[in-house]
Protein backbone atom coordinates (compact mmCIF):
# COMPACT_ATOMS: atom_id res chain seq x y z
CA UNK A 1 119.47 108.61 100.01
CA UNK A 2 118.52 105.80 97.49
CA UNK A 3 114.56 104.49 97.69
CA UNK A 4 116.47 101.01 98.48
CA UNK A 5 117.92 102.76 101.67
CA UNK A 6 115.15 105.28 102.55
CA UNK A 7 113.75 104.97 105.82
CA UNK A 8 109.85 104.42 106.20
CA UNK A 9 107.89 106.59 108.94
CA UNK A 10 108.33 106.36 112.35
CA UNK A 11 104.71 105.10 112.73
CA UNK A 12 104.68 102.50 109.20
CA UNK A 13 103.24 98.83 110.41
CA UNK A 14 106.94 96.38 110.04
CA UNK A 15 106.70 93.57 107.97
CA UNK A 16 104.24 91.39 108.85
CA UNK A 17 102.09 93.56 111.37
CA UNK A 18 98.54 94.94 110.36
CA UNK A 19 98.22 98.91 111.28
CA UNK A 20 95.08 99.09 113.61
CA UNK A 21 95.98 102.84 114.78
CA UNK A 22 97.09 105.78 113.54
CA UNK A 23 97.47 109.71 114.15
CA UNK A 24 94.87 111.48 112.59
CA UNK A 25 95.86 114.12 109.78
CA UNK A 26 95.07 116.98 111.57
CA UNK A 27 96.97 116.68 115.04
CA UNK A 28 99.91 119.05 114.67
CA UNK A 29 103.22 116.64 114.51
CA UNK A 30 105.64 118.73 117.20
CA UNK A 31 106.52 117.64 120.49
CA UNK A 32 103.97 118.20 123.25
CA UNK A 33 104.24 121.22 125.87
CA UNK A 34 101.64 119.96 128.37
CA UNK A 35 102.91 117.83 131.49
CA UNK A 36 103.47 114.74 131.60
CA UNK A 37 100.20 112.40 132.39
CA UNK A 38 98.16 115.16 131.50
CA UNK A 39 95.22 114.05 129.52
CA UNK A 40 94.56 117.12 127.30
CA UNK A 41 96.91 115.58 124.38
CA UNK A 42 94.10 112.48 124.58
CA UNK A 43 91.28 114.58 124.35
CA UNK A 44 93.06 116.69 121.44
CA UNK A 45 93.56 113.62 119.50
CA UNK A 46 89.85 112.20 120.09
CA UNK A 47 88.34 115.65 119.05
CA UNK A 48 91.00 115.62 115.93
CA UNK A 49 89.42 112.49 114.83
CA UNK A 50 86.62 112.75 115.05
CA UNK A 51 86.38 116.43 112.76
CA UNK A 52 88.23 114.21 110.68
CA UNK A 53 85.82 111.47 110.09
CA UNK A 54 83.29 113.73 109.94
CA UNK A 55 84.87 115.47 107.11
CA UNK A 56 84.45 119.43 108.98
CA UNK A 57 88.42 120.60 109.02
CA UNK A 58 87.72 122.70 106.63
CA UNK A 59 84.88 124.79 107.88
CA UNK A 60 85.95 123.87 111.72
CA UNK A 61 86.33 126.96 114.01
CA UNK A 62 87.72 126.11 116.99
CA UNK A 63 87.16 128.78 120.45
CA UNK A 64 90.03 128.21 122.75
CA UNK A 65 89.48 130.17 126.36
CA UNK A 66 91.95 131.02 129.11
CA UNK A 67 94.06 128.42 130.99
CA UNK A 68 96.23 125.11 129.82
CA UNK A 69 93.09 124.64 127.14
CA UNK A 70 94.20 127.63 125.50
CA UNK A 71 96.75 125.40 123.89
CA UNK A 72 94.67 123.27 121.59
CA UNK A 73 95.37 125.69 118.46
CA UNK A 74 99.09 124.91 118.72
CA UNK A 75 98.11 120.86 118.31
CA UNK A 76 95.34 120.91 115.62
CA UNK A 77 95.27 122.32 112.01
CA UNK A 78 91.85 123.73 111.73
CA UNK A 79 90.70 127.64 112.12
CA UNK A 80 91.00 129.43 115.65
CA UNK A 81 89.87 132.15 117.60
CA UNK A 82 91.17 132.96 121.07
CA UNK A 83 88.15 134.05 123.99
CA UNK A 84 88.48 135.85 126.79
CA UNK A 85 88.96 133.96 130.10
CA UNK A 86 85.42 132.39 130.37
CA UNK A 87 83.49 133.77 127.47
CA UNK A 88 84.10 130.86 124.81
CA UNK A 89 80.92 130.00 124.50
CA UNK A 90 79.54 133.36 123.73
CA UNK A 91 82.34 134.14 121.35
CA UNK A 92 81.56 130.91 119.57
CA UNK A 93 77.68 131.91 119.60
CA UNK A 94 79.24 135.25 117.73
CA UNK A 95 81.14 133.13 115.32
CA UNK A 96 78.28 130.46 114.53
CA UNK A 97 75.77 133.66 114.04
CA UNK A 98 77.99 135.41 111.46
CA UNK A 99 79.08 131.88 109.76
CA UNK A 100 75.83 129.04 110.12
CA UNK A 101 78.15 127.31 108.02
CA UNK A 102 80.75 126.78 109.90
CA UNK A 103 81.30 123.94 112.38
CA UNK A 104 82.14 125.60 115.64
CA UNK A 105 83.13 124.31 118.78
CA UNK A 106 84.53 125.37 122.25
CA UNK A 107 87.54 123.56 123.98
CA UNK A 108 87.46 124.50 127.82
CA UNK A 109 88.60 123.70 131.32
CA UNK A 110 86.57 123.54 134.56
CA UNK A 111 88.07 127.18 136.14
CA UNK A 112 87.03 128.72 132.76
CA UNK A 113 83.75 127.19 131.99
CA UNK A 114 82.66 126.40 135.61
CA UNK A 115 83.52 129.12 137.12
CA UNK A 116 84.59 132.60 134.73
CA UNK A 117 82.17 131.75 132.09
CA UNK A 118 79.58 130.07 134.11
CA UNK A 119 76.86 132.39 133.38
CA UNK A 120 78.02 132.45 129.87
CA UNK A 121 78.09 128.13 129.21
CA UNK A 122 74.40 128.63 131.01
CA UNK A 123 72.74 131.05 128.59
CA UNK A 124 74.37 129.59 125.70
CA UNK A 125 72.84 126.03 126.39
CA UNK A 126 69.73 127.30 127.38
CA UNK A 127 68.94 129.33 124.37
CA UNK A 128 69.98 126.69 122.06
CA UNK A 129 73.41 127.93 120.50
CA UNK A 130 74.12 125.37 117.48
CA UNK A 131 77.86 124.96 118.95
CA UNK A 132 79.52 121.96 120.76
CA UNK A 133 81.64 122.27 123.61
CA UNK A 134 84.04 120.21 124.87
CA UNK A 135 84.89 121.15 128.37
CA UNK A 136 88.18 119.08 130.26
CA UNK A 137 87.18 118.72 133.76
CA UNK A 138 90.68 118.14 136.02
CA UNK A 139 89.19 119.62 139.33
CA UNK A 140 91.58 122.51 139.18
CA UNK A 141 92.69 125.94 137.92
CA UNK A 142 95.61 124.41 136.03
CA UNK A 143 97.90 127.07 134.49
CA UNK A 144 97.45 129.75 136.63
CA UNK A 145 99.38 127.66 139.51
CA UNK A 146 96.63 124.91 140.88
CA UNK A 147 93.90 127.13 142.76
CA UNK A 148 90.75 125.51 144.23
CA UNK A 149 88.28 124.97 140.89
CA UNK A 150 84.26 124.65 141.12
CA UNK A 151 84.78 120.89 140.62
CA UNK A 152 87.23 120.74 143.32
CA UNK A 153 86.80 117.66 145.15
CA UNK A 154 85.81 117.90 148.79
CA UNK A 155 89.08 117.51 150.91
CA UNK A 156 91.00 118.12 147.87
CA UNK A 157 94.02 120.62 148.86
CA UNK A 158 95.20 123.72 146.57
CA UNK A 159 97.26 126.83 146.57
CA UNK A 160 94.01 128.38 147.85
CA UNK A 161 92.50 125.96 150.17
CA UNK A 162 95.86 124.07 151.35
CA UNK A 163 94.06 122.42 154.17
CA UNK A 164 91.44 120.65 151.52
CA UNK A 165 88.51 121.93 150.02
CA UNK A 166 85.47 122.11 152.78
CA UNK A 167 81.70 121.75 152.03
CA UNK A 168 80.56 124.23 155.10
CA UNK A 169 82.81 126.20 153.80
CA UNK A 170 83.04 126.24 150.16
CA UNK A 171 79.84 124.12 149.06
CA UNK A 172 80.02 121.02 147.19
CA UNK A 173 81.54 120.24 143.74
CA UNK A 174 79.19 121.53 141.03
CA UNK A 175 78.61 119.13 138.46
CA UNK A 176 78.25 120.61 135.24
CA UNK A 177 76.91 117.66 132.56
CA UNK A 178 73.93 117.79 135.40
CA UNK A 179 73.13 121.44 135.18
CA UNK A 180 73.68 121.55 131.11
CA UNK A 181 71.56 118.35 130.68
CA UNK A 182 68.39 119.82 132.27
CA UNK A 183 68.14 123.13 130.10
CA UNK A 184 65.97 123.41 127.52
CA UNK A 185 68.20 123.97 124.45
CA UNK A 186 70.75 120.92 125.22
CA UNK A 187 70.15 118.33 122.83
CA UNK A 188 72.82 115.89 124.09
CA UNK A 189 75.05 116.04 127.15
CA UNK A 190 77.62 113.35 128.53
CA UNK A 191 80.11 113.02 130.77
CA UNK A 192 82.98 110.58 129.59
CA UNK A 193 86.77 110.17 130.91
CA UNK A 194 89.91 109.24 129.11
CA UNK A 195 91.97 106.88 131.60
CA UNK A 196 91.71 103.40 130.15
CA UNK A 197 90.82 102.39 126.81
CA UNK A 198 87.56 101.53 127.19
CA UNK A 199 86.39 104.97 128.71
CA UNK A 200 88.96 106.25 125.55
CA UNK A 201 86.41 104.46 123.27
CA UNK A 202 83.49 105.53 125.04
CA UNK A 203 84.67 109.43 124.96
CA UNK A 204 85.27 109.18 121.16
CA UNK A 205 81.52 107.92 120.65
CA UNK A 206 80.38 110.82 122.87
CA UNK A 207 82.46 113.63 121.38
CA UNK A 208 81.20 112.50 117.54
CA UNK A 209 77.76 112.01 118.91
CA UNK A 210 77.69 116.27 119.99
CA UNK A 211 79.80 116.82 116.76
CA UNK A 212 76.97 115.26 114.87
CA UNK A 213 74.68 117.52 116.79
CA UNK A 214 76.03 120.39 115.45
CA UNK A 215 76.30 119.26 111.70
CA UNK A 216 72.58 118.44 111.92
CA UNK A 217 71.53 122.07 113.18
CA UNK A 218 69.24 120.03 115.97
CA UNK A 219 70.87 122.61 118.61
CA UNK A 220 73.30 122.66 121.98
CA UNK A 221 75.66 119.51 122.44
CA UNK A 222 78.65 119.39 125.87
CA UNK A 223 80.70 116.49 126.50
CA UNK A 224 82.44 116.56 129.81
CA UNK A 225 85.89 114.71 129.84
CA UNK A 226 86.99 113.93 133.48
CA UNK A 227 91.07 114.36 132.83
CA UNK A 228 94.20 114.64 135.13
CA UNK A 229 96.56 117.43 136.77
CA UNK A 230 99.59 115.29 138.09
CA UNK A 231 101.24 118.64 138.64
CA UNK A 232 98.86 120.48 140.51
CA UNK A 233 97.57 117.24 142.53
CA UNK A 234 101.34 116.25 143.33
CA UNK A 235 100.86 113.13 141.96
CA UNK A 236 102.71 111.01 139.74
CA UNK A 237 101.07 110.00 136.46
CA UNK A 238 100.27 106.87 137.14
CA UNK A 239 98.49 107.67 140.35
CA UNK A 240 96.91 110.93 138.78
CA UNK A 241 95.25 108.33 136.45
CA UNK A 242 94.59 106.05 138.93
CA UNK A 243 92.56 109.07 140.99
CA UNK A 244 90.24 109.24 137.91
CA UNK A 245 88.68 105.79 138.24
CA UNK A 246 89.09 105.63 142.29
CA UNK A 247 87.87 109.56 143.32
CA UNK A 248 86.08 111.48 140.40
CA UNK A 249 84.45 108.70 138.77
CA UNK A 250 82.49 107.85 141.68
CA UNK A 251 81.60 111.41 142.32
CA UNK A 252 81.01 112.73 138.55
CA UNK A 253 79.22 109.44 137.45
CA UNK A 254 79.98 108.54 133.65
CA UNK A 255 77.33 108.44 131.30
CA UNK A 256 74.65 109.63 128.64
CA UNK A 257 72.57 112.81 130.41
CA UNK A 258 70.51 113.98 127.92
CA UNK A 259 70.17 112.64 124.38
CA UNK A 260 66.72 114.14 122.68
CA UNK A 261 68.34 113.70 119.39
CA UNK A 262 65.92 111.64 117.60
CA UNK A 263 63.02 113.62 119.28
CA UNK A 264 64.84 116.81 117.23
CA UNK A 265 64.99 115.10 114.55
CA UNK A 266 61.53 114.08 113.86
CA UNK A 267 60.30 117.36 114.66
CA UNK A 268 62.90 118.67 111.80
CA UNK A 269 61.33 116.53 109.25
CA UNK A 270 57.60 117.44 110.37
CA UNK A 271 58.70 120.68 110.00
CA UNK A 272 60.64 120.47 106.35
């Protein structure tokens, strides 16, 4: 084909029209497995750029666990290792041990972290583990066919509690960015959600605050991401996404829950 007749990319601006988005380098160009509405292909891009801004793909080690999170080494060109169901975050406190150098982060979902790895996500904030973790919070065990989660809302129904989920009878929905936030070795902890642009904005910030974290050595950094399960909450998209805003938002409250990053900081240069 002549360069008169060549095609541009798919994504090139047309004549005329200024570029003010683009996919970042190191998202994986092949079509998407996950269902659709189903926000883990957000969150992949938002954690893609932002190791790309911050220069890490090369020294990035990324822990995928057990479940539909697994999937996040098929979508992002950067250095993997896969955990047993649960125990990312002490895998990743292996990897960062043997390689200070690296940048290493988890990618998890609520039946893995909250539940499987609980104790594991607990120690490894407490003692201070220089790792980020990223953990998708869709209120249900996802891939292994839509069981009742930790962060299962109350009346929420699932393969194993089809009549709803019931607080006399299966306790409240533990809220993680709570619990992370108030141990010692958490530097910076926020809960954030993907359904609108603005909260898409807001999650980027968040996600390259705890990246930052890590580059820095100033200890433990967790960003929740509230996300969808249209499958597994027989919804359609559009009312999965809806749920977000009108359901989990209210009961997982967005926001900032512990930021002592300039407190680290200082006492890093009184120490140096």
């Amino acid at each position: 084909m002549s360069a008169k007749h060549a095609q541009a990319p798919w994504n090139s601006p047309a004549p005329g029209e200024k570029q003010v988005f683009s996919v970042p380098e190191l998202l994986v160009d092949r079509p998407t497995h996950y269902c659709p509405g189903c926000h883990h292909g957000t969150a992949h891009r938002l954690v893609a750029d932002c190791i790309e801004e911050l220069g890490l793909a090369e020294k990035t080690i990324c822990i995928g666990s057990i479940g539909c999170s697994v999937f996040i080494y098929n979508y992002l060109k950067v250095d993997a290792v896969e955990a047993p169901h649960g125990r990312a975050p002490a895998v990743a406190t292996g990897v960062k041990r043997a390689r200070p150098d690296a940048f290493v982060f988890t990618y998890q979902g609520d039946g893995d972290l909250a539940s499987i790895g609980m104790a594991e996500i607990i120690h490894a904030a407490n003692r201070g583990e220089r790792i980020s973790v990223v953990f998708v919070n869709n209120t249900v065990y996802g891939m292994t066919g839509g069981q009742m989660a930790p962060t299962t809302m109350i009346g929420q129904a699932t393969t194993t509690c089809p009549g709803g989920r019931c607080q006399d009878r299966e306790g409240s929905p533990i809220k993680m960015t709570e619990i992370i936030a108030g141990l010692g070795g958490t530097v910076f902890a926020a809960r954030v959600a993907v359904n609108n642009l603005k909260n898409i904005t807001k999650a980027r910030k968040a996600i390259k605050t705890a990246f930052e974290c890590q580059v820095k050595g100033l200890g433990f950094s967790f960003v929740e991401v509230l996300a969808t399960c249209p499958t597994n909450w027989k919804m359609t998209p559009v009312a999965a996404n809806d749920r977000i805003e009108a359901e989990m938002i209210p009961y997982f409250p967005l926001g900032v829950y512990q930021d002592i990053i300039a407190e680290r900081e200082a006492a890093c240069s009184t120490r140096m």
